[in-house]
N, C-alpha and C. Protein backbone atom coordinates (compact mmCIF):
# COMPACT_ATOMS: atom_id res chain seq x y z
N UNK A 1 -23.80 -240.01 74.21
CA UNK A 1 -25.21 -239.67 74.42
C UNK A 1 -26.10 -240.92 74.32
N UNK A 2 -25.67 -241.56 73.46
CA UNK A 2 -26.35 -243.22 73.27
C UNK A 2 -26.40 -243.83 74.10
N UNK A 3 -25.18 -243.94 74.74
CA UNK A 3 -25.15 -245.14 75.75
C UNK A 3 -25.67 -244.38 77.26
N UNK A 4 -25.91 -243.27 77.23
CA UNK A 4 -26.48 -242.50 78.36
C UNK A 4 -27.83 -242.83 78.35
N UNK A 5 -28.21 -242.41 77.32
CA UNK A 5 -29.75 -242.72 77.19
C UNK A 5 -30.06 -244.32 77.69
N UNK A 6 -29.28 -245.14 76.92
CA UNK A 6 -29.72 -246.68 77.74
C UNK A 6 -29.84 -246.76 78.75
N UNK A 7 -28.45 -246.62 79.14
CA UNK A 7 -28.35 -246.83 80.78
C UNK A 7 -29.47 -246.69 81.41
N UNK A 8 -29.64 -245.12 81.17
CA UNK A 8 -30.33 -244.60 82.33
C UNK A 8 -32.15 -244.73 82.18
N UNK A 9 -32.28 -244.62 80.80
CA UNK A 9 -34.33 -244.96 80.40
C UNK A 9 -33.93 -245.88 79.64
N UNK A 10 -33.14 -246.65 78.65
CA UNK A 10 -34.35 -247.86 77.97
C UNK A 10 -33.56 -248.91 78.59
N UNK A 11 -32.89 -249.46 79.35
CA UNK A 11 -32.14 -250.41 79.24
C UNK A 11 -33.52 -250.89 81.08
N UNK A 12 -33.46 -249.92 81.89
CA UNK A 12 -34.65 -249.85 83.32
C UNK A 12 -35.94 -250.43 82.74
N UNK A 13 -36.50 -249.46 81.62
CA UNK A 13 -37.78 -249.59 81.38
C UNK A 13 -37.75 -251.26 80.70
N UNK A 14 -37.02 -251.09 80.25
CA UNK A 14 -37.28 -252.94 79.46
C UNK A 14 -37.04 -253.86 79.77
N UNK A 15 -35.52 -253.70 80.41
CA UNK A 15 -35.29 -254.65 81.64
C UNK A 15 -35.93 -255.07 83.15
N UNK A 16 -36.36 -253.79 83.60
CA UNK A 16 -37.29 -253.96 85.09
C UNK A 16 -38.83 -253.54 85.11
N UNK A 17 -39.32 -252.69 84.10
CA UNK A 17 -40.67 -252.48 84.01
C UNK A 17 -41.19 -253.12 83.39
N UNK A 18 -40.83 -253.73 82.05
CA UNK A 18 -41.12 -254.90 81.02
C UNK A 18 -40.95 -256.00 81.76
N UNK A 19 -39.65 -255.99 81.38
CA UNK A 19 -39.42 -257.74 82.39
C UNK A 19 -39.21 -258.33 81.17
N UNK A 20 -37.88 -258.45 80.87
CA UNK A 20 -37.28 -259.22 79.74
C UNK A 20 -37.18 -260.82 79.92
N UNK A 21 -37.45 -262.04 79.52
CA UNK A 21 -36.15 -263.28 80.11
C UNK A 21 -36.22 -263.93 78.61
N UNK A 22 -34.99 -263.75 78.48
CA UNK A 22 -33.80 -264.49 77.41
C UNK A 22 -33.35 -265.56 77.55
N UNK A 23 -33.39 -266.32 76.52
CA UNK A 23 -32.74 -267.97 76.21
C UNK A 23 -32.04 -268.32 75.31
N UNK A 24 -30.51 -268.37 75.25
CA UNK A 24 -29.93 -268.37 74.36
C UNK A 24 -29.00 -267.66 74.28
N UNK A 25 -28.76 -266.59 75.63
CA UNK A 25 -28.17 -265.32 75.25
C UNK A 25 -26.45 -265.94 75.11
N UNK A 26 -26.24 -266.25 75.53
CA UNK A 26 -25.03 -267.27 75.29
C UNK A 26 -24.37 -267.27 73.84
N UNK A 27 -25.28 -267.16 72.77
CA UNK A 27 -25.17 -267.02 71.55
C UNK A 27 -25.36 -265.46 70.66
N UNK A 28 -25.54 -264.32 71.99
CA UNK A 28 -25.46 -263.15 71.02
C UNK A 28 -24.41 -262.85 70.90
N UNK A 29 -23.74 -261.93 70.04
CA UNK A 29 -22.39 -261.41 69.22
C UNK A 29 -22.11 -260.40 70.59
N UNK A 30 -21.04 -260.68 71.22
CA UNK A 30 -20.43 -259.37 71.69
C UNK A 30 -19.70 -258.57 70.27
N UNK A 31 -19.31 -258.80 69.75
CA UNK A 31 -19.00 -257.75 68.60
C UNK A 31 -19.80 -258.17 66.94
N UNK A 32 -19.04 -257.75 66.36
CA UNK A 32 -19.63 -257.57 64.69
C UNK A 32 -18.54 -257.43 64.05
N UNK A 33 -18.38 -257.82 62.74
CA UNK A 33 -20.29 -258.04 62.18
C UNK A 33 -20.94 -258.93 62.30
N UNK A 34 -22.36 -258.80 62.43
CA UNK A 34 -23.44 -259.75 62.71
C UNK A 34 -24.84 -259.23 62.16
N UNK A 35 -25.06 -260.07 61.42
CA UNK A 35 -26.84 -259.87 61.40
C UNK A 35 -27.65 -260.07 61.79
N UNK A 36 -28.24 -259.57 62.76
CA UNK A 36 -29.53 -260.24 64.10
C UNK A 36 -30.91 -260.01 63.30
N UNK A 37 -31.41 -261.09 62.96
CA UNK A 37 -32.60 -261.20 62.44
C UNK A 37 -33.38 -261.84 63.07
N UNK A 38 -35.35 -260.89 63.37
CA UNK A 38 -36.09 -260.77 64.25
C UNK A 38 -37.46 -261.24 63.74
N UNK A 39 -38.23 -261.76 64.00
CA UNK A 39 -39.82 -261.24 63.87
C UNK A 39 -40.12 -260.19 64.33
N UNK A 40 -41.16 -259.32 64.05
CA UNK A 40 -41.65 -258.36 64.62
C UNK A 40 -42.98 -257.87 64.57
N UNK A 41 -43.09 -257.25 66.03
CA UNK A 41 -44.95 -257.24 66.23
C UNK A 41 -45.24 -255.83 66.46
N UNK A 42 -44.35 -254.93 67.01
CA UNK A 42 -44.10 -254.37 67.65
C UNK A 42 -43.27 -252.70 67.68
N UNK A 43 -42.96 -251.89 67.60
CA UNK A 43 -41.83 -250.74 68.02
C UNK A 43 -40.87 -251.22 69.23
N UNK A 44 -41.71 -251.88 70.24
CA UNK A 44 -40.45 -252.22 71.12
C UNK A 44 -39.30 -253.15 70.69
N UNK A 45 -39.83 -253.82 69.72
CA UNK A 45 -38.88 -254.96 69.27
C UNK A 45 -37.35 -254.85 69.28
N UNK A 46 -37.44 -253.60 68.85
CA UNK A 46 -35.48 -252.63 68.76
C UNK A 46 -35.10 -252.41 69.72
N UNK A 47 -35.69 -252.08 70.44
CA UNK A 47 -35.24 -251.63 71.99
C UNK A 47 -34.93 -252.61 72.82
N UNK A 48 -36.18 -253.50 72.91
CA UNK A 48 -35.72 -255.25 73.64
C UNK A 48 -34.19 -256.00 72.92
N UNK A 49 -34.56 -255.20 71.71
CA UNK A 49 -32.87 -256.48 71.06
C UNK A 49 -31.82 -255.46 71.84
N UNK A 50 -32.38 -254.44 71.69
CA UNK A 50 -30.73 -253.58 71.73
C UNK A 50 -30.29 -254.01 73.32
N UNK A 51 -31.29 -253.81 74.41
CA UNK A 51 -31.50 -253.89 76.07
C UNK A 51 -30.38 -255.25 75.86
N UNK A 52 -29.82 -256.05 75.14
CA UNK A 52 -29.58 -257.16 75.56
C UNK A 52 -28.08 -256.88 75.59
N UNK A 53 -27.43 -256.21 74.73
CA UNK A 53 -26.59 -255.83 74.53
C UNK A 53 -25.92 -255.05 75.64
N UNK A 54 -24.26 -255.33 75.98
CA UNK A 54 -23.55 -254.85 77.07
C UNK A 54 -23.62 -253.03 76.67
N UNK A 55 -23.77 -252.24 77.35
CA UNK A 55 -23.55 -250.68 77.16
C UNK A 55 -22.45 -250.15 76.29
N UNK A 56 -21.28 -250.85 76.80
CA UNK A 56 -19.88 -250.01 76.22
C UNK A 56 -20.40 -250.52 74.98
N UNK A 57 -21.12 -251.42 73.70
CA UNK A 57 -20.97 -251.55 72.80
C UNK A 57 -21.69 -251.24 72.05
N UNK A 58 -23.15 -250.52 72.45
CA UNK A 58 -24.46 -250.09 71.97
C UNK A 58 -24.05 -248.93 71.06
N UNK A 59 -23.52 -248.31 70.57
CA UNK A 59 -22.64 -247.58 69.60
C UNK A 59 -22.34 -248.61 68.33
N UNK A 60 -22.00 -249.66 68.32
CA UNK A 60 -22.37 -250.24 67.38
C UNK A 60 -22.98 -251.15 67.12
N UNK A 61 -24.54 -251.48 67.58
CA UNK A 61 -25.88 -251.59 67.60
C UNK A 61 -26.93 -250.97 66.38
N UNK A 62 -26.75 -251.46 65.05
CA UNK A 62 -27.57 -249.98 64.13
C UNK A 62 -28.91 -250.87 63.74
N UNK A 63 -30.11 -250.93 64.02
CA UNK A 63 -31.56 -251.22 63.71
C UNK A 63 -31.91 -250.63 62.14
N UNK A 64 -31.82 -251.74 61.37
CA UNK A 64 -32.51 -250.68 59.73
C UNK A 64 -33.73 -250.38 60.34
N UNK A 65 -34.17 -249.48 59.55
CA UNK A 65 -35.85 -249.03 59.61
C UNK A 65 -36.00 -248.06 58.51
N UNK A 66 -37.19 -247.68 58.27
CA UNK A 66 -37.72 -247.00 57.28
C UNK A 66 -37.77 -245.65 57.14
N UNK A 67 -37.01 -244.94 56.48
CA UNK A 67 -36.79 -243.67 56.44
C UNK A 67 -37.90 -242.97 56.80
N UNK A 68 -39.11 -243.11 55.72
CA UNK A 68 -40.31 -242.55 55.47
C UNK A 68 -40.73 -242.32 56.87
N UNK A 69 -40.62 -243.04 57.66
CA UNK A 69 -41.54 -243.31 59.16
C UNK A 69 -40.62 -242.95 60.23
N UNK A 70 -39.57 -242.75 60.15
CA UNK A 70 -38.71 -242.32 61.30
C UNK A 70 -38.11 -241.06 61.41
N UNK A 71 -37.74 -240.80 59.85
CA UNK A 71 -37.37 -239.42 59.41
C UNK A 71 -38.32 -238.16 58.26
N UNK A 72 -39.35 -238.43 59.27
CA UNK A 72 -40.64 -237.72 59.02
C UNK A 72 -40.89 -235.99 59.09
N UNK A 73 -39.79 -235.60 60.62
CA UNK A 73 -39.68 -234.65 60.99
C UNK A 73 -38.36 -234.50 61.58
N UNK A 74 -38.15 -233.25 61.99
CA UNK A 74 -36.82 -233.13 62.28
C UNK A 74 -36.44 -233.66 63.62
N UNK A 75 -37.37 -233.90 64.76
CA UNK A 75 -37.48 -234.32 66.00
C UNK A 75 -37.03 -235.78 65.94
N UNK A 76 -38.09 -236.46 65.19
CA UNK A 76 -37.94 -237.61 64.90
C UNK A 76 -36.89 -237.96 64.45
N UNK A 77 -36.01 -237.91 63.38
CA UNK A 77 -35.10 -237.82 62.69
C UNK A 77 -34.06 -237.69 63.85
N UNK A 78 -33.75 -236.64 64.85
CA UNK A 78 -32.86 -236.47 65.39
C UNK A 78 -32.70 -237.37 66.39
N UNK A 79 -33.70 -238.33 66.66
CA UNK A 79 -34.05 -238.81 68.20
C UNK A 79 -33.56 -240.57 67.63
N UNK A 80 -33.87 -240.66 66.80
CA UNK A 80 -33.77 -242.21 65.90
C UNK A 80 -32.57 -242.13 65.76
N UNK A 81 -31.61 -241.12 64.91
CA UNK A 81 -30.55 -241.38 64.55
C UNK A 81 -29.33 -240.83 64.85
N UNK A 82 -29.91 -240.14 66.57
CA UNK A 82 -28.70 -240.00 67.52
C UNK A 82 -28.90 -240.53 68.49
N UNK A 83 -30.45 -241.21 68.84
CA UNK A 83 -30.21 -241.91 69.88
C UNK A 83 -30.60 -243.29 69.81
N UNK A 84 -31.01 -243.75 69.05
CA UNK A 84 -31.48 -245.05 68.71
C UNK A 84 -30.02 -245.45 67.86
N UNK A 85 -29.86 -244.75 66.88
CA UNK A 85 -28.38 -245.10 65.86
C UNK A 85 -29.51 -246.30 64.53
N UNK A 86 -30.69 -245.70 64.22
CA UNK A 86 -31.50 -246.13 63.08
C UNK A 86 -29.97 -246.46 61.69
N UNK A 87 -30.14 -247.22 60.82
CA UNK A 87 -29.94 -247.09 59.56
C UNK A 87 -30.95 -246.85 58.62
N UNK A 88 -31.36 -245.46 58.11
CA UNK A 88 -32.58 -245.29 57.43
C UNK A 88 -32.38 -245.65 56.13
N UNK A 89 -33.63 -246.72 55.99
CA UNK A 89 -33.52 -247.16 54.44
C UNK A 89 -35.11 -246.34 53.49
N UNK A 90 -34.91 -246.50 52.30
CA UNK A 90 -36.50 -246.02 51.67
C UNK A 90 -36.75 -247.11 50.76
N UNK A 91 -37.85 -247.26 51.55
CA UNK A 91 -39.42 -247.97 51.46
C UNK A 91 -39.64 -247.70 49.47
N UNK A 92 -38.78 -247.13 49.07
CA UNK A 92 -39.46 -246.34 47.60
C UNK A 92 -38.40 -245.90 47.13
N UNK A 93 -36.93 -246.93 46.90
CA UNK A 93 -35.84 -245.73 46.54
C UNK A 93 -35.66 -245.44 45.58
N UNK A 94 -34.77 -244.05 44.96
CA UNK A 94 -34.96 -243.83 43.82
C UNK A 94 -33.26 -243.86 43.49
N UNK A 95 -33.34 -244.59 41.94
CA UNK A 95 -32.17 -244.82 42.00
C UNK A 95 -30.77 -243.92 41.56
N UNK A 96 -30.90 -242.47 41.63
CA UNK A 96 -30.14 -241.55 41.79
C UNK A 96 -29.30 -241.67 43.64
N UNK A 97 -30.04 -242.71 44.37
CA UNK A 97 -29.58 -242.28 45.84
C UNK A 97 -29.38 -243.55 46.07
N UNK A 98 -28.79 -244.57 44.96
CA UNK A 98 -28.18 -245.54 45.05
C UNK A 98 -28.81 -246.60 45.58
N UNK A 99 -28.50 -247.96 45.97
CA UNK A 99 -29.24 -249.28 46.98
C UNK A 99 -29.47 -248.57 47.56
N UNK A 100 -30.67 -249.09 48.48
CA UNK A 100 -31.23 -248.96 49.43
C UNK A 100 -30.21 -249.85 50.71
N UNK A 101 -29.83 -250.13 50.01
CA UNK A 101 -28.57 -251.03 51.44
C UNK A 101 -27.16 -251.26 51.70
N UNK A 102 -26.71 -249.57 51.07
CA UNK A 102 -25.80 -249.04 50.80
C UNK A 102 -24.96 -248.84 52.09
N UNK A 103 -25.64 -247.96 52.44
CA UNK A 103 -25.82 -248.15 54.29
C UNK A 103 -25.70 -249.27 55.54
N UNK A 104 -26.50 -250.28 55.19
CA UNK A 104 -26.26 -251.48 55.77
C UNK A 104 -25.16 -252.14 55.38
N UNK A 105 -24.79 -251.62 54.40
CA UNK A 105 -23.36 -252.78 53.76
C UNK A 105 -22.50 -251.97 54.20
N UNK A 106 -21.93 -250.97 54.31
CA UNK A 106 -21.18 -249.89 54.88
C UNK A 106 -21.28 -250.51 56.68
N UNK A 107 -22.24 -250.36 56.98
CA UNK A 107 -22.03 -250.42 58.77
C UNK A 107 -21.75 -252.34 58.81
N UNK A 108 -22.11 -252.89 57.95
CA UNK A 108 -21.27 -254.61 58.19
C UNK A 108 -19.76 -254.24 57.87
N UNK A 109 -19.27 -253.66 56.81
CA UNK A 109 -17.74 -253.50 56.95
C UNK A 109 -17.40 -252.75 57.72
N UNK A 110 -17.99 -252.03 58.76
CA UNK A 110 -17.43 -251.35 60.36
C UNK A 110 -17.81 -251.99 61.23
N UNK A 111 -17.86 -253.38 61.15
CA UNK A 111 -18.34 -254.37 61.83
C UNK A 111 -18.96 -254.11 63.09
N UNK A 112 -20.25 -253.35 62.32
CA UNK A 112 -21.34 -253.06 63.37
C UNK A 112 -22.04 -254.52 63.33
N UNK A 113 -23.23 -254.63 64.48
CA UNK A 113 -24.47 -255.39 64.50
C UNK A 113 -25.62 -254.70 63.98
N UNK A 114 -26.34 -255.16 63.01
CA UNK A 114 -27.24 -254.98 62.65
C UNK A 114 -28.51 -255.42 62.66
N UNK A 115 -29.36 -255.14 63.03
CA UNK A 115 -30.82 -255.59 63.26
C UNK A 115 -31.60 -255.30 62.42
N UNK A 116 -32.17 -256.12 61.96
CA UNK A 116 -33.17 -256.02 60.63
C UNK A 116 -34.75 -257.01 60.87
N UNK A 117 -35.46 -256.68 60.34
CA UNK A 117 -36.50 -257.82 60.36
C UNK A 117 -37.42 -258.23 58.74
N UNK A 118 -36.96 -259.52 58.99
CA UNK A 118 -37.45 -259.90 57.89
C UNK A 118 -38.50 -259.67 57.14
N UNK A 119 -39.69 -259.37 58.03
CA UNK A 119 -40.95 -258.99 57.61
C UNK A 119 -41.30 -257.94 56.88
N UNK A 120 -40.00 -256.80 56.96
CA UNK A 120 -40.26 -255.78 56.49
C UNK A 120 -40.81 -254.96 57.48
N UNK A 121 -42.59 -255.26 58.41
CA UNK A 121 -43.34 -254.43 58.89
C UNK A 121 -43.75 -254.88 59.98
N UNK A 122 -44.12 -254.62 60.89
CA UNK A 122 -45.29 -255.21 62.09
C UNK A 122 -45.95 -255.98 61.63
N UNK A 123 -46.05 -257.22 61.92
CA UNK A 123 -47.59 -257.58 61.84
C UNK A 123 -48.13 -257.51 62.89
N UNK A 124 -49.62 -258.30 62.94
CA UNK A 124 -50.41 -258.37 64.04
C UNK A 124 -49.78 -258.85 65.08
N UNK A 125 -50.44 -258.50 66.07
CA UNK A 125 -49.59 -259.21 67.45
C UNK A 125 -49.40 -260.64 67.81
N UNK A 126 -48.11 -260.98 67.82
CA UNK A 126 -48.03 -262.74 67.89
C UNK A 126 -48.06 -263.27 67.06
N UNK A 127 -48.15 -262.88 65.72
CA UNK A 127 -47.90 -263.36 64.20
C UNK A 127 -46.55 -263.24 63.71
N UNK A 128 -46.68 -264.55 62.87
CA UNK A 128 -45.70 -263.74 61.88
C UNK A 128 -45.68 -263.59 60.33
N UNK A 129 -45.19 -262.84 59.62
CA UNK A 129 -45.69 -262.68 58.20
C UNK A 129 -44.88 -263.46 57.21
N UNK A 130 -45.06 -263.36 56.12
CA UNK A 130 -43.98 -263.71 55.06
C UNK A 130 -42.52 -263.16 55.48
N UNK A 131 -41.10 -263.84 55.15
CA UNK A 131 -40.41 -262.89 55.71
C UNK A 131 -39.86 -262.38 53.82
N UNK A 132 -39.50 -261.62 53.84
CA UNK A 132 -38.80 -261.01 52.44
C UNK A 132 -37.25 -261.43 52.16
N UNK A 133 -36.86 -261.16 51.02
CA UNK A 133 -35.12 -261.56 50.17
C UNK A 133 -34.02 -260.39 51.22
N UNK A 134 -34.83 -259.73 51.98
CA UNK A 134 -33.26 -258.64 52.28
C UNK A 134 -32.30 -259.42 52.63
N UNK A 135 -32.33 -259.82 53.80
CA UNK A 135 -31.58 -260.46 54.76
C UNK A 135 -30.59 -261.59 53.76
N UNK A 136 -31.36 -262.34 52.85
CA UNK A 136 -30.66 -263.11 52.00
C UNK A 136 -29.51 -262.48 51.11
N UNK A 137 -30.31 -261.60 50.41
CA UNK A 137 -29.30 -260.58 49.73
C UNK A 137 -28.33 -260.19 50.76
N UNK A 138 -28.46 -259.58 51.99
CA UNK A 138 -27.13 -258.93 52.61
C UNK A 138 -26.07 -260.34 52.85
N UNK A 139 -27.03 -261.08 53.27
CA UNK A 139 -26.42 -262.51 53.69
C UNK A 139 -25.18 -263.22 52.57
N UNK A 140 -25.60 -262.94 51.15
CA UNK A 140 -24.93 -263.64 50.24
C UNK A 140 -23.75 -262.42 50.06
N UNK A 141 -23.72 -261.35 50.31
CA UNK A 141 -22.91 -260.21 50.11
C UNK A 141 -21.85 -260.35 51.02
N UNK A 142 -22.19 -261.14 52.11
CA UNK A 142 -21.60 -260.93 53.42
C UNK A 142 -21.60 -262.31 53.54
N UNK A 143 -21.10 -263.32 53.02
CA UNK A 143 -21.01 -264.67 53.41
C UNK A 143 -20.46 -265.18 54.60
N UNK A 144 -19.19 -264.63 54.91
CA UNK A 144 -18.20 -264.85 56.38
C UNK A 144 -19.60 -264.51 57.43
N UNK A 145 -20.13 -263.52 57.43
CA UNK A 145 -20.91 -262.82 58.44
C UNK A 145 -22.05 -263.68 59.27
N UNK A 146 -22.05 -264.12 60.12
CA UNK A 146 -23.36 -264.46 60.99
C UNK A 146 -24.96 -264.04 60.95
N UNK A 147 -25.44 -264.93 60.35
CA UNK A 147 -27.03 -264.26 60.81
C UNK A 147 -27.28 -264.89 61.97
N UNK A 148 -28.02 -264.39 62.98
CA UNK A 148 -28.37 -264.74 63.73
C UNK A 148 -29.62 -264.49 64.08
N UNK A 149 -30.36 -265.85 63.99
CA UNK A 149 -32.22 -265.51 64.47
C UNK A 149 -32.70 -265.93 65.65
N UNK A 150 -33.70 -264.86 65.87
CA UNK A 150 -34.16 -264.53 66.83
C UNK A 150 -35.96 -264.46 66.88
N UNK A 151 -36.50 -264.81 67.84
CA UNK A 151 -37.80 -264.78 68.37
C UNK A 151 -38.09 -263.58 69.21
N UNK A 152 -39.39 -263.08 69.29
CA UNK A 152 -39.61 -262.41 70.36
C UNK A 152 -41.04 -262.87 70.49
N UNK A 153 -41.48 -263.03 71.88
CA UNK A 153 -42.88 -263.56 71.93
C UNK A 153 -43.25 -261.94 73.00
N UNK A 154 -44.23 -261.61 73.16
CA UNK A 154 -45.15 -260.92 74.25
C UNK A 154 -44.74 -259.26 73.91
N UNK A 155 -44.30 -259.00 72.82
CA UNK A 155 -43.94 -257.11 73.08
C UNK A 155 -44.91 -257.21 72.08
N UNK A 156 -45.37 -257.70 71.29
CA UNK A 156 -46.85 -257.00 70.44
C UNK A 156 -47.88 -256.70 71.74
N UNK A 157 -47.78 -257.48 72.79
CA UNK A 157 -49.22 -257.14 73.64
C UNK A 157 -48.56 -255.93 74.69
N UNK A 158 -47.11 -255.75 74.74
CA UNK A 158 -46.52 -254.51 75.52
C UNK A 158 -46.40 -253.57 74.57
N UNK A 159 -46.80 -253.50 73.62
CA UNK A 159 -47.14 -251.92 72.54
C UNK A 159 -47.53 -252.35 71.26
N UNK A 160 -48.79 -253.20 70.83
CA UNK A 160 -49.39 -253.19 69.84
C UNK A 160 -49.85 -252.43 68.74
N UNK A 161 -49.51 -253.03 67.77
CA UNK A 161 -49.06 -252.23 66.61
C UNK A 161 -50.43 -250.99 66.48
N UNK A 162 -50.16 -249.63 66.01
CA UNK A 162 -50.95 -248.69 66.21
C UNK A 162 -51.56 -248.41 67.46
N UNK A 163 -50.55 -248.37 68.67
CA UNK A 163 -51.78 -248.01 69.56
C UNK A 163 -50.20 -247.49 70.43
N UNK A 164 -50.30 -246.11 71.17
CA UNK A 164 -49.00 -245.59 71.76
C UNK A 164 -49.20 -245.65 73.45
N UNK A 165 -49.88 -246.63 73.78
CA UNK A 165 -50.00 -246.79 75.35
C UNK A 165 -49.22 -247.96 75.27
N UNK A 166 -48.26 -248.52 75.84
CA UNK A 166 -47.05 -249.37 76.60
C UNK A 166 -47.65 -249.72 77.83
N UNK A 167 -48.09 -251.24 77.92
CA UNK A 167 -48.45 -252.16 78.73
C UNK A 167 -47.25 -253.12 79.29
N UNK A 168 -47.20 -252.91 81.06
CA UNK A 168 -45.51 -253.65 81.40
C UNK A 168 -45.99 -254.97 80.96
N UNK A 169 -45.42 -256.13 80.27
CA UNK A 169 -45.52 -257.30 80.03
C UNK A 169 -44.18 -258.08 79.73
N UNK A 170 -44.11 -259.43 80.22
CA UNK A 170 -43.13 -259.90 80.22
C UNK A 170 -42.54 -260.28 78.43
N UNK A 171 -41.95 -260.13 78.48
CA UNK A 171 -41.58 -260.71 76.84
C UNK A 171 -40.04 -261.46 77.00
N UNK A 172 -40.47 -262.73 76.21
CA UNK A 172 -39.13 -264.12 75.88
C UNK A 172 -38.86 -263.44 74.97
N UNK A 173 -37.20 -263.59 74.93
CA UNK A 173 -36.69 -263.72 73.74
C UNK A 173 -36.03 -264.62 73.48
N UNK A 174 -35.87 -265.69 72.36
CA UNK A 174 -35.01 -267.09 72.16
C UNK A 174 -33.88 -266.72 71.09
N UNK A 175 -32.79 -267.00 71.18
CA UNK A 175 -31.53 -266.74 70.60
C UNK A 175 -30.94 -267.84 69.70
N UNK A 176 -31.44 -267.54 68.86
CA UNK A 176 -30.60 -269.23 68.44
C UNK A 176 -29.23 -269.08 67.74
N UNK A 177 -29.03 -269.86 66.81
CA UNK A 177 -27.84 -270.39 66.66
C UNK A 177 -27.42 -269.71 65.47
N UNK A 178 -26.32 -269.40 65.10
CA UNK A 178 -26.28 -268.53 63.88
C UNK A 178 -25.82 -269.35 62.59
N UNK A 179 -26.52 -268.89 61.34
CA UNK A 179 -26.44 -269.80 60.09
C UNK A 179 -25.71 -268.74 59.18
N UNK A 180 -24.89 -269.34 58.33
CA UNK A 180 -24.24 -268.33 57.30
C UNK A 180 -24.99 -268.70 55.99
N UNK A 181 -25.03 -267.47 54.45
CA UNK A 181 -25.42 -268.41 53.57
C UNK A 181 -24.44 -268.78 52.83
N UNK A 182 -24.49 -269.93 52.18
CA UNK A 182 -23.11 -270.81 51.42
C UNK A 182 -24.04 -271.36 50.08
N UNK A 183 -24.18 -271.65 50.12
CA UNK A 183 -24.17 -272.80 48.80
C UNK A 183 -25.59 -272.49 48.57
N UNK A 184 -26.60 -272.10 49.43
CA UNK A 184 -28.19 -271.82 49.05
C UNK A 184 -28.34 -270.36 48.01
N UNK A 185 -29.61 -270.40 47.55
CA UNK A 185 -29.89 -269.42 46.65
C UNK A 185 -30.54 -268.33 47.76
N UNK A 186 -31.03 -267.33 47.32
CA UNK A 186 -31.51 -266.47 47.84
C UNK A 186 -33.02 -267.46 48.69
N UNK A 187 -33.74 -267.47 47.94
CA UNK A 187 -34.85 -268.02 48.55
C UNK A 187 -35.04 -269.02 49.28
N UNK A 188 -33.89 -269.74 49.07
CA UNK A 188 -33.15 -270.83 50.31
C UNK A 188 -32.96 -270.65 51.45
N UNK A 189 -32.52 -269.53 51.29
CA UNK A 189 -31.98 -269.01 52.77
C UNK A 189 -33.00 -268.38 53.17
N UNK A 190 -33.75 -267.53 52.78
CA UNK A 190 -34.58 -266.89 53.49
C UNK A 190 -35.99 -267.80 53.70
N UNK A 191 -36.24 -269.16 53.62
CA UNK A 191 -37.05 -270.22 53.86
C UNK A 191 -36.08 -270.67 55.28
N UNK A 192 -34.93 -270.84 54.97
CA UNK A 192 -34.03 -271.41 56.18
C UNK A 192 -33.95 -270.45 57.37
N UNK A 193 -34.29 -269.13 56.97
CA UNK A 193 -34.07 -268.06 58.20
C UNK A 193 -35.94 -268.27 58.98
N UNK A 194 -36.40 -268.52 57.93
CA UNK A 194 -37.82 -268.33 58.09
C UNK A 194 -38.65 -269.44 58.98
N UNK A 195 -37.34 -270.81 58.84
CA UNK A 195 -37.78 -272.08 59.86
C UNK A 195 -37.21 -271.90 60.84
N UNK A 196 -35.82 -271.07 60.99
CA UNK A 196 -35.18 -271.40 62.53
C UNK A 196 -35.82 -270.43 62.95
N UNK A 197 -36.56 -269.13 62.96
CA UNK A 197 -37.39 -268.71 64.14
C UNK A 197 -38.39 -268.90 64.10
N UNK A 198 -38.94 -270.19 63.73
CA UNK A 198 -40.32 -270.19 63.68
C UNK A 198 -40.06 -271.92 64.24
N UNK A 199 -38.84 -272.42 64.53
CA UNK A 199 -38.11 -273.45 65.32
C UNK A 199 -38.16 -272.49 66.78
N UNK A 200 -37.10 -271.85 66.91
CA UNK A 200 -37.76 -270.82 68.04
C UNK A 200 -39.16 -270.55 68.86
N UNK A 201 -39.62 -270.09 67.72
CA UNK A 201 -41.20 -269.68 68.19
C UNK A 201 -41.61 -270.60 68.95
N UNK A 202 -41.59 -271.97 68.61
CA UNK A 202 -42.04 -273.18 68.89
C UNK A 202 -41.77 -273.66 70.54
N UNK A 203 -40.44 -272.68 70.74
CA UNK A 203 -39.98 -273.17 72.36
C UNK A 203 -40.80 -272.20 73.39
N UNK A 204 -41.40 -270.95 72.98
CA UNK A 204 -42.21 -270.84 73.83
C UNK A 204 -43.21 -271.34 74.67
């Protein structure tokens, strides 16, 4: 059902109504595990990463996101996490329902790809925010594993944050090079994740 749905609406709409062009792609993971780490402006942001990805493998493609906001209702809920393939995390967890990245560590040892964004949230369009320790934490858990960062320039102005009208606009994405963490501390790395896409950013 996943890979139906691409094919046929998001992989058209993002690829030929958007108008994707990628640099770097050379360097995305045909398989996993991998950690694809993003800026983000946007809702399309998941969809543009996923669009990049060959079909037969979009099944193991899983985007964290925020429980609270995706699994709101039952519609929602069903649409995110049978057709998107969300990993829902909470924003607020309580610790009877264990890490919050219980889940994400589970789909790296089924050597899924995972998409996460550092920021935590949207920012404004074309910004970028502080990025947060997740990625570091999964990173040091998962040392063998690839992070791989990523840019996206122009999908905040093709669906800006709070506003549900979708403007066709071209949006870059830059691919860079993937860093493992080794020998850095947490905050090391996530300063080091925090310069290579903002090294990225820079090639726009």
């Amino acid at each position: 059902m996943k890979k139906i749905f691409f094919l046929i609406i998001i992989k058209p709409i993002i690829l030929i109504i958007a108008g994707v062009n990628v640099r770097g792609i050379k360097d995305l993971p045909v398989t996993g595990p991998c950690i694809v780490a993003a800026n983000h402006n946007s809702h399309i942001d998941t969809l543009a990463l996923m669009s990049l990805f060959p079909i037969n493998g979009i099944d193991k493609i899983r985007p964290v996101a925020a429980a609270d906001y995706f699994l709101k209702n039952r519609f929602s809920a069903w649409f995110f996490l049978n057709l998107i393939g969300i990993i829902p995390i909470s924003r607020k967890p309580d610790k009877s329902e264990g890490h919050p990245f219980d889940k994400v560590r589970k789909a790296l040892e089924n050597n899924e790809i995972i998409i996460i964004f550092p920021e935590g949230s949207r920012g404004e369009s074309e910004q970028m925010g502080r990025f947060k320790t997740g990625v570091a934490h999964l990173a040091k858990s998962f040392p063998e594993v690839p992070v791989l960062p990523i840019h996206i320039h122009g999908a905040g102005k093709c669906l800006p944050k709070g506003e549900a009208l979708f403007v066709p606009f071209i949006i870059d994405i830059f691919v860079g090079k993937s860093i493992y963490h080794q020998e850095t501390n947490v905050k090391e790395f996530t300063s080091l994740l925090e310069e290579e896409i903002k090294i990225l950013k820079g090639k726009q």
